[in-house]
PDB file of N, CA and C in Angstrom:
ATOM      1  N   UNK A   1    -308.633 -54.015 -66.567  1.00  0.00           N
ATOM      2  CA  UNK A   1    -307.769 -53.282 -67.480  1.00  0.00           C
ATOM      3  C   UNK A   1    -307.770 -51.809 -67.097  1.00  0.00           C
ATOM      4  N   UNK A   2    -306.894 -51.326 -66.939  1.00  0.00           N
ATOM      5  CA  UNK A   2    -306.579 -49.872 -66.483  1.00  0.00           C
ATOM      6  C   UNK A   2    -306.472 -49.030 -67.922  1.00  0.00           C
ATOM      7  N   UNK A   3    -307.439 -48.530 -67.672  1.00  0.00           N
ATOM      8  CA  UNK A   3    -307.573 -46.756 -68.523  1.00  0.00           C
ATOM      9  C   UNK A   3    -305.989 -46.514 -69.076  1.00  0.00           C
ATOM     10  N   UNK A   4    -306.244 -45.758 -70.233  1.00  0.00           N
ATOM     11  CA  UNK A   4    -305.050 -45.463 -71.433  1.00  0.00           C
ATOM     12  C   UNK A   4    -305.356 -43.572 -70.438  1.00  0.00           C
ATOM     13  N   UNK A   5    -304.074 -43.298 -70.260  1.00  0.00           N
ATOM     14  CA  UNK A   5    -304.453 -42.005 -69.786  1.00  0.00           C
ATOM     15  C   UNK A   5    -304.618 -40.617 -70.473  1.00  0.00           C
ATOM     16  N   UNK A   6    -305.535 -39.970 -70.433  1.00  0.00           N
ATOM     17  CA  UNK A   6    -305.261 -38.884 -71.385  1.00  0.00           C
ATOM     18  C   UNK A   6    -304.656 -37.770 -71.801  1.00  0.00           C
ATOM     19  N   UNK A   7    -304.390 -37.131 -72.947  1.00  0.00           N
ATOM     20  CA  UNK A   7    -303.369 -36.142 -73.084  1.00  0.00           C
ATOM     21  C   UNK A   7    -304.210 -34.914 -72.358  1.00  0.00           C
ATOM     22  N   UNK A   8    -303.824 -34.176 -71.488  1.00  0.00           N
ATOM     23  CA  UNK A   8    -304.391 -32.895 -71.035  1.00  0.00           C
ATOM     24  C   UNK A   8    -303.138 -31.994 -70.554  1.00  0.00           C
ATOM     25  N   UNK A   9    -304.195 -30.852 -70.809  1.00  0.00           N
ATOM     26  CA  UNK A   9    -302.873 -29.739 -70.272  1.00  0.00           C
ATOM     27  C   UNK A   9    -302.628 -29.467 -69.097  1.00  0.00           C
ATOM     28  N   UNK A  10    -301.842 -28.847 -68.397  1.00  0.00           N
ATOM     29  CA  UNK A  10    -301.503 -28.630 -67.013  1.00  0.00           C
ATOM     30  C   UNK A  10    -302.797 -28.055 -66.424  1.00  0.00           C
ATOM     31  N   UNK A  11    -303.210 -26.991 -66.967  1.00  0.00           N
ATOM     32  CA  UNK A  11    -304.343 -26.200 -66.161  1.00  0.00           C
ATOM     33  C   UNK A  11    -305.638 -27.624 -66.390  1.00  0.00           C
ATOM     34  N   UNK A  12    -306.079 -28.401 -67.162  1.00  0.00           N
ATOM     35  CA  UNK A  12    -306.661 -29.023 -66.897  1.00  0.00           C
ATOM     36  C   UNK A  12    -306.569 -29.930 -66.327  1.00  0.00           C
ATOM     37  N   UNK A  13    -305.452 -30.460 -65.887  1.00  0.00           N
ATOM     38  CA  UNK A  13    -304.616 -31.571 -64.642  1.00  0.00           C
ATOM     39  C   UNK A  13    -305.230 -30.992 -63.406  1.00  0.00           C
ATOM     40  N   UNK A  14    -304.655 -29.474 -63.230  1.00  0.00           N
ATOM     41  CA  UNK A  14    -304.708 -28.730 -61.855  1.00  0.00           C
ATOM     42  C   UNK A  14    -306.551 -28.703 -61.473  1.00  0.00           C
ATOM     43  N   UNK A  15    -307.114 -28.673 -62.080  1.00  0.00           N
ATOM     44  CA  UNK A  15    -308.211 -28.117 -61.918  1.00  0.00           C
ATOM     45  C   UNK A  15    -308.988 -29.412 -61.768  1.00  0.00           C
ATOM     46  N   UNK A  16    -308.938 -30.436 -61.855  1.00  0.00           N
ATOM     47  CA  UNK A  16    -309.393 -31.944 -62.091  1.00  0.00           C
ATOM     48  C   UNK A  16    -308.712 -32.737 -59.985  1.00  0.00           C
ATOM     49  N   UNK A  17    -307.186 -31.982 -60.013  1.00  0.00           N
ATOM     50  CA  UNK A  17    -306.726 -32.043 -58.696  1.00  0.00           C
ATOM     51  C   UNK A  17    -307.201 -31.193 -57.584  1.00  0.00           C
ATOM     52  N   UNK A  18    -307.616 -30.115 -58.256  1.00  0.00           N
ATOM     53  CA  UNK A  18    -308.188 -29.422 -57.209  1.00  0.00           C
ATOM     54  C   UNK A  18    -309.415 -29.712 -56.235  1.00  0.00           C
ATOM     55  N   UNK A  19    -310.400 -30.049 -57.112  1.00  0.00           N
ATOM     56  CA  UNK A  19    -311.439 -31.033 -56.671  1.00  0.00           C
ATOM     57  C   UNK A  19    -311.136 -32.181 -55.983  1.00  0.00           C
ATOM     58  N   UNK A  20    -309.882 -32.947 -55.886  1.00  0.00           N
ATOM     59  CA  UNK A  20    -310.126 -34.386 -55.272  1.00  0.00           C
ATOM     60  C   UNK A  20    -309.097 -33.513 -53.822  1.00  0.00           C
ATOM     61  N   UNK A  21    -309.056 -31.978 -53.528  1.00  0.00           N
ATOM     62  CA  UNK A  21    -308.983 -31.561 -52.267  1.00  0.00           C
ATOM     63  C   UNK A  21    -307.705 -30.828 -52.429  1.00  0.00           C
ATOM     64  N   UNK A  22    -306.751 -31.102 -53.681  1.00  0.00           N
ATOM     65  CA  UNK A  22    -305.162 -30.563 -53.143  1.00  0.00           C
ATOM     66  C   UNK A  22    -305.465 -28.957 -53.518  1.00  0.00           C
ATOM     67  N   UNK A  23    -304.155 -28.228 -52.750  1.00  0.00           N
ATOM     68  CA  UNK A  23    -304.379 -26.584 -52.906  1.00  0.00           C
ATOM     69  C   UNK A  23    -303.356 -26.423 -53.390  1.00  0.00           C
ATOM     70  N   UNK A  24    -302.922 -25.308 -54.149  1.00  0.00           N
ATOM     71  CA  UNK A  24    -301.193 -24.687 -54.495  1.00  0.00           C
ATOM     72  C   UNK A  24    -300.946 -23.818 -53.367  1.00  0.00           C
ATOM     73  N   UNK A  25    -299.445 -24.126 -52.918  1.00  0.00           N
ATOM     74  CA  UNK A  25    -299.109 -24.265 -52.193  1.00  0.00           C
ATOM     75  C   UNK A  25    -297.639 -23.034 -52.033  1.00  0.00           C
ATOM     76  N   UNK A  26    -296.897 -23.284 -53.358  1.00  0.00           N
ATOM     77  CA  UNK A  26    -295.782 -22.303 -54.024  1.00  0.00           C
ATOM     78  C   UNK A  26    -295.868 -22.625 -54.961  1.00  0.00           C
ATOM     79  N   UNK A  27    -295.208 -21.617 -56.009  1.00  0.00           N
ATOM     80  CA  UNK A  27    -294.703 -21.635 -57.169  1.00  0.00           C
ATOM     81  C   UNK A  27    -293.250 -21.109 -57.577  1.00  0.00           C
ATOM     82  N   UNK A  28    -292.333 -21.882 -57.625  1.00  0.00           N
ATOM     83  CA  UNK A  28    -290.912 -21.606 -58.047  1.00  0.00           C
ATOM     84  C   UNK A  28    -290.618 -21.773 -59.608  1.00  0.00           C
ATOM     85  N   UNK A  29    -290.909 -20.757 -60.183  1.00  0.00           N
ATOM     86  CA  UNK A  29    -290.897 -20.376 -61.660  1.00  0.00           C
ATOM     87  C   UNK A  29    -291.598 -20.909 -62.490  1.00  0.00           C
ATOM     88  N   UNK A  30    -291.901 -22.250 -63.363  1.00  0.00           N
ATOM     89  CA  UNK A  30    -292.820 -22.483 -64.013  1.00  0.00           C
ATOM     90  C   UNK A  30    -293.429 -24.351 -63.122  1.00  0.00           C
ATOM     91  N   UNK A  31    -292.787 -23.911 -62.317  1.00  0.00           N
ATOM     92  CA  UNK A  31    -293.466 -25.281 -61.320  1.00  0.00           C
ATOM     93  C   UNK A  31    -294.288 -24.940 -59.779  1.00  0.00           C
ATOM     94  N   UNK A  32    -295.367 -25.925 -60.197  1.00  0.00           N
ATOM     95  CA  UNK A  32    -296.345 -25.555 -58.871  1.00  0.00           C
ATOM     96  C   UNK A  32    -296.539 -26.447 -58.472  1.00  0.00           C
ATOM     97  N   UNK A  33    -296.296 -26.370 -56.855  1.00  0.00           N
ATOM     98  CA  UNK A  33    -296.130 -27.241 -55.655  1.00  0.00           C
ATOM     99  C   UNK A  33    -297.487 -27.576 -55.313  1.00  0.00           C
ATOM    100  N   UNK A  34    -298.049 -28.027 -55.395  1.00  0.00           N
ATOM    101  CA  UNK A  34    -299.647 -28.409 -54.367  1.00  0.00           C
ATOM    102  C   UNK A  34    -299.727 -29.530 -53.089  1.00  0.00           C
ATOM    103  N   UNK A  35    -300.487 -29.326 -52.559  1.00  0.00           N
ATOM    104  CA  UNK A  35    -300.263 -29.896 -51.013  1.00  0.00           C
ATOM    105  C   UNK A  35    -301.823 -31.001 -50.686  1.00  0.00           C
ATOM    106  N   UNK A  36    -302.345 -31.338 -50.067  1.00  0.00           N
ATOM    107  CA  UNK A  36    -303.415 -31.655 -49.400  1.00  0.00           C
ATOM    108  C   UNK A  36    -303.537 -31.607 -47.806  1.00  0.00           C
ATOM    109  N   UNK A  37    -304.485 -31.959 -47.293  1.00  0.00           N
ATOM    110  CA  UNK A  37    -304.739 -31.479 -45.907  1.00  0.00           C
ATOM    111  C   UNK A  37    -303.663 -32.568 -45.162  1.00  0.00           C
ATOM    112  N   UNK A  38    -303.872 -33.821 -45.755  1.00  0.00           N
ATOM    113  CA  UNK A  38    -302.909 -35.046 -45.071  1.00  0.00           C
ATOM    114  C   UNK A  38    -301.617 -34.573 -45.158  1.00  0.00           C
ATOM    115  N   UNK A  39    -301.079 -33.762 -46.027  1.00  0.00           N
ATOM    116  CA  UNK A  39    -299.441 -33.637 -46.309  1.00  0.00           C
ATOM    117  C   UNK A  39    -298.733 -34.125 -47.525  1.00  0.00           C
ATOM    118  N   UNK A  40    -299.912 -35.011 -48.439  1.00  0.00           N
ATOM    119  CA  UNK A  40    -299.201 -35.505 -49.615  1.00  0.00           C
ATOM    120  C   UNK A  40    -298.682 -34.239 -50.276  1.00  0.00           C
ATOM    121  N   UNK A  41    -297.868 -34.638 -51.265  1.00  0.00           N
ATOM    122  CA  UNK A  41    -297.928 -33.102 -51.989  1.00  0.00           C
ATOM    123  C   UNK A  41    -296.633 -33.705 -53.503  1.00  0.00           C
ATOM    124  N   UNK A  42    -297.067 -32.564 -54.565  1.00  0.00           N
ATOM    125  CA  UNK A  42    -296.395 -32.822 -56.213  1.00  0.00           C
ATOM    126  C   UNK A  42    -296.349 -31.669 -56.595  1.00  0.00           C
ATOM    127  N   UNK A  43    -295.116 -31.694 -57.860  1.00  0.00           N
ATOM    128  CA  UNK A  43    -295.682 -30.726 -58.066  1.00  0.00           C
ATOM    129  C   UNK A  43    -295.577 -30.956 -59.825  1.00  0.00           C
ATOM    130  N   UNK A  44    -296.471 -30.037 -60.767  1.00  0.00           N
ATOM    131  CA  UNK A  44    -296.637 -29.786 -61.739  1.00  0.00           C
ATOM    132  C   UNK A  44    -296.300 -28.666 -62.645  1.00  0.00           C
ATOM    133  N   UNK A  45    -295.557 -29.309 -63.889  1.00  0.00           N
ATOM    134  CA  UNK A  45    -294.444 -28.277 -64.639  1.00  0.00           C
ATOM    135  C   UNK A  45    -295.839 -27.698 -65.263  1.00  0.00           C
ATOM    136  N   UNK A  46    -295.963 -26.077 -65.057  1.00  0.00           N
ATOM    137  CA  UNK A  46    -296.724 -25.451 -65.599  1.00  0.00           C
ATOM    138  C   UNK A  46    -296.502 -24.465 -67.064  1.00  0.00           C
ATOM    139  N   UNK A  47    -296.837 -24.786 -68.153  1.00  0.00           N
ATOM    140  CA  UNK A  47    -296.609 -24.388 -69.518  1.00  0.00           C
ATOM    141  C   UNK A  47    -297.487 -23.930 -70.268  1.00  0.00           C
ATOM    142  N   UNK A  48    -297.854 -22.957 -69.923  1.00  0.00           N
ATOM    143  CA  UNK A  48    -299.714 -23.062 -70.531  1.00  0.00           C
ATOM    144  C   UNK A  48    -299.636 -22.839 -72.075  1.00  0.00           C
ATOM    145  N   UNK A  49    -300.803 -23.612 -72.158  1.00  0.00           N
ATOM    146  CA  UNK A  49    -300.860 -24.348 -73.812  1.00  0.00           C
ATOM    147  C   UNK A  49    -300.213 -25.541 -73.916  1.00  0.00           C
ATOM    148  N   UNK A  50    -299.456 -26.371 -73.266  1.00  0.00           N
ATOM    149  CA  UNK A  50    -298.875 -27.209 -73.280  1.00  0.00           C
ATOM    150  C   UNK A  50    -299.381 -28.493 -72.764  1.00  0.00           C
ATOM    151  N   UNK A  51    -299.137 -29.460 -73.784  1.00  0.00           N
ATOM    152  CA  UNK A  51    -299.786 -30.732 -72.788  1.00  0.00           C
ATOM    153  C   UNK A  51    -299.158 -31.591 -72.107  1.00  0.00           C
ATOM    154  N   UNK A  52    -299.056 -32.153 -70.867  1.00  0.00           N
ATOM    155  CA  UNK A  52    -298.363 -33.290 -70.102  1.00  0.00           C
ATOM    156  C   UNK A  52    -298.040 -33.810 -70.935  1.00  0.00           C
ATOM    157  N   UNK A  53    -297.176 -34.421 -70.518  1.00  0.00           N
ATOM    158  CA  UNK A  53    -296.502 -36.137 -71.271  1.00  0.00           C
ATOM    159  C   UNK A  53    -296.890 -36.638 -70.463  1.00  0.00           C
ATOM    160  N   UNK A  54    -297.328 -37.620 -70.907  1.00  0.00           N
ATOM    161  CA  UNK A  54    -297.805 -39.004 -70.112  1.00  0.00           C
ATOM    162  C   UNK A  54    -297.531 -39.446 -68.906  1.00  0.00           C
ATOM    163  N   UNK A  55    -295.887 -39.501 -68.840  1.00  0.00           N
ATOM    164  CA  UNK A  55    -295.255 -40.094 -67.860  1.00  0.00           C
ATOM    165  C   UNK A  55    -295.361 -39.033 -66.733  1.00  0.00           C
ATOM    166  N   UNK A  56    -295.201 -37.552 -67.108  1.00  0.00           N
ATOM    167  CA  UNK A  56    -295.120 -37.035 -65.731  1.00  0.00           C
ATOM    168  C   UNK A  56    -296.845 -36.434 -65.324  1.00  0.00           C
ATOM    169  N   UNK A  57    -297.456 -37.131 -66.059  1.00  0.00           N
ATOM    170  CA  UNK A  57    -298.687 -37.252 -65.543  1.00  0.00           C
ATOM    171  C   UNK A  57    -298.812 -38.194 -64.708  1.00  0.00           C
ATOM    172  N   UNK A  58    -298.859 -39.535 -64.894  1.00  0.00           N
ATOM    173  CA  UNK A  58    -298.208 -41.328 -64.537  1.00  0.00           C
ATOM    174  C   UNK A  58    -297.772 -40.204 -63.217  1.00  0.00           C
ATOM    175  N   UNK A  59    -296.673 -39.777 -63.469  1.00  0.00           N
ATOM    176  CA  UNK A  59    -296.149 -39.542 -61.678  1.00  0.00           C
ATOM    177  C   UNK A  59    -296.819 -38.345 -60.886  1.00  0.00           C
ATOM    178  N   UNK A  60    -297.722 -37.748 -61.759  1.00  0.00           N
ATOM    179  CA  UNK A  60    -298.162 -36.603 -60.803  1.00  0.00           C
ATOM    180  C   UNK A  60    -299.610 -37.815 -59.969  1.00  0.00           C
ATOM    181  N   UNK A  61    -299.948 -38.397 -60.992  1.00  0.00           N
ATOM    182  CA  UNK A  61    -300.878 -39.046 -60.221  1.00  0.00           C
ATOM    183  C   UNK A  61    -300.369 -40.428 -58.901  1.00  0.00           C
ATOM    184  N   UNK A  62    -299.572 -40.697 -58.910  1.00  0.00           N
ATOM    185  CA  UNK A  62    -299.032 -41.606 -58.181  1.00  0.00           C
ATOM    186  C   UNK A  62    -298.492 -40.911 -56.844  1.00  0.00           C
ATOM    187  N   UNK A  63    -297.740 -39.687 -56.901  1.00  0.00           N
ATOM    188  CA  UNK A  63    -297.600 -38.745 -55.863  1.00  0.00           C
ATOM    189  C   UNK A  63    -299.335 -38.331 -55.095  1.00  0.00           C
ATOM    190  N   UNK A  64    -299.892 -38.337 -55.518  1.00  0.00           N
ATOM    191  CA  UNK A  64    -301.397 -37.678 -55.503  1.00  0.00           C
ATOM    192  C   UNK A  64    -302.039 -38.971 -54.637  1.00  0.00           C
ATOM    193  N   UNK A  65    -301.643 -40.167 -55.095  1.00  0.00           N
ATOM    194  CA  UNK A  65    -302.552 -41.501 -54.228  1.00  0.00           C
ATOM    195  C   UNK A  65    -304.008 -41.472 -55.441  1.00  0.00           C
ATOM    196  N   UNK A  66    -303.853 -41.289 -56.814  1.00  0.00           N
ATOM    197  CA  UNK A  66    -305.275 -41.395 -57.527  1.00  0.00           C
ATOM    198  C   UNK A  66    -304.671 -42.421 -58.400  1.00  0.00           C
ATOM    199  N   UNK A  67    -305.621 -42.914 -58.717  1.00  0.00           N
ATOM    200  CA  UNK A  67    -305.881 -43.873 -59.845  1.00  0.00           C
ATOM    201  C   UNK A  67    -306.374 -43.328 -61.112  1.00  0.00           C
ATOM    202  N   UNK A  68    -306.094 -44.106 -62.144  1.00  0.00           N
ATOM    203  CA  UNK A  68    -306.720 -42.918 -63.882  1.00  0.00           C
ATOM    204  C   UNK A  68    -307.943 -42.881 -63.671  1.00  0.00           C
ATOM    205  N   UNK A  69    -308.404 -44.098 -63.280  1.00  0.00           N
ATOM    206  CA  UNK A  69    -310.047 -44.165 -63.255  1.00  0.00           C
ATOM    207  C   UNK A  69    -310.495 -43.250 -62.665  1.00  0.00           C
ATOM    208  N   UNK A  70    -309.804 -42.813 -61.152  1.00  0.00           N
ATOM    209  CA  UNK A  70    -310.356 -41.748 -60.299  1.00  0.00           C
ATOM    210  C   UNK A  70    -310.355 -40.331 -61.134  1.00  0.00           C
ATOM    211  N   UNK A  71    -309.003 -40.392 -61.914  1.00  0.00           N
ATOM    212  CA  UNK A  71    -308.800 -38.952 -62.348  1.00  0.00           C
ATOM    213  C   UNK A  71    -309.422 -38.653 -63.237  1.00  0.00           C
ATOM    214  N   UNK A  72    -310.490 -39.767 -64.057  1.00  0.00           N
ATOM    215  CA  UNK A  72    -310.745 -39.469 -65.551  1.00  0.00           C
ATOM    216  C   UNK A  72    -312.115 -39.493 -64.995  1.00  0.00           C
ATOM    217  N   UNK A  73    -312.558 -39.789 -63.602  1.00  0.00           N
ATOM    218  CA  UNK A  73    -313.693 -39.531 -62.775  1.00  0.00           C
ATOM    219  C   UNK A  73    -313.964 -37.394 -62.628  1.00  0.00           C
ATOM    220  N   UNK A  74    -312.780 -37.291 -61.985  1.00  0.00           N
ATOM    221  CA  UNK A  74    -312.582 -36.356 -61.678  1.00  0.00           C
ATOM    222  C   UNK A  74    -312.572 -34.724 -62.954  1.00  0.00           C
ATOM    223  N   UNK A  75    -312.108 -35.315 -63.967  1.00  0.00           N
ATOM    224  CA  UNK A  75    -312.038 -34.616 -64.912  1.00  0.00           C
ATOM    225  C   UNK A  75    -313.260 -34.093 -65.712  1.00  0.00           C
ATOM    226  N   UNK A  76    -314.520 -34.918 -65.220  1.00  0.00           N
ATOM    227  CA  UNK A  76    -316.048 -34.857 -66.007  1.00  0.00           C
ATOM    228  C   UNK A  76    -316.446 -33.773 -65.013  1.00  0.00           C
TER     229      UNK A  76
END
């Protein structure tokens, strides 16, 4: 059974991604591009105070190659 994913905010998304290696990369107004060494790369609507919705969490992690489990690894 796969993990219910959790509500978090962007800066705590970014900072949870940062660790599993990706860097920012650009930022074109309230969106930030991040990259990894392989070339994957997403990017994340940045709103501070604001929390993801689900779904474009769902796709930031699927762009990324993580699993919830990994990310809710990553987040401790």
């Amino acid at each position: 059974m796969t993990n219910k994913l959790p509500r978090v905010s962007a800066s705590e998304a970014i900072r949870a991604l940062e660790k599993a290696g990706y860097f920012l990369v650009r930022q074109s107004g309230s969106h930030r591009i991040y990259k990894n060494a392989e070339g994957r790369r997403f990017t994340v609507p940045y709103h501070s105070g604001k929390e993801l919705h689900p779904k474009i969490l769902k796709s930031i992690l699927r762009d990324a190659d993580l699993t919830t489990e990994e990310f809710l690894e990553l987040m401790k």
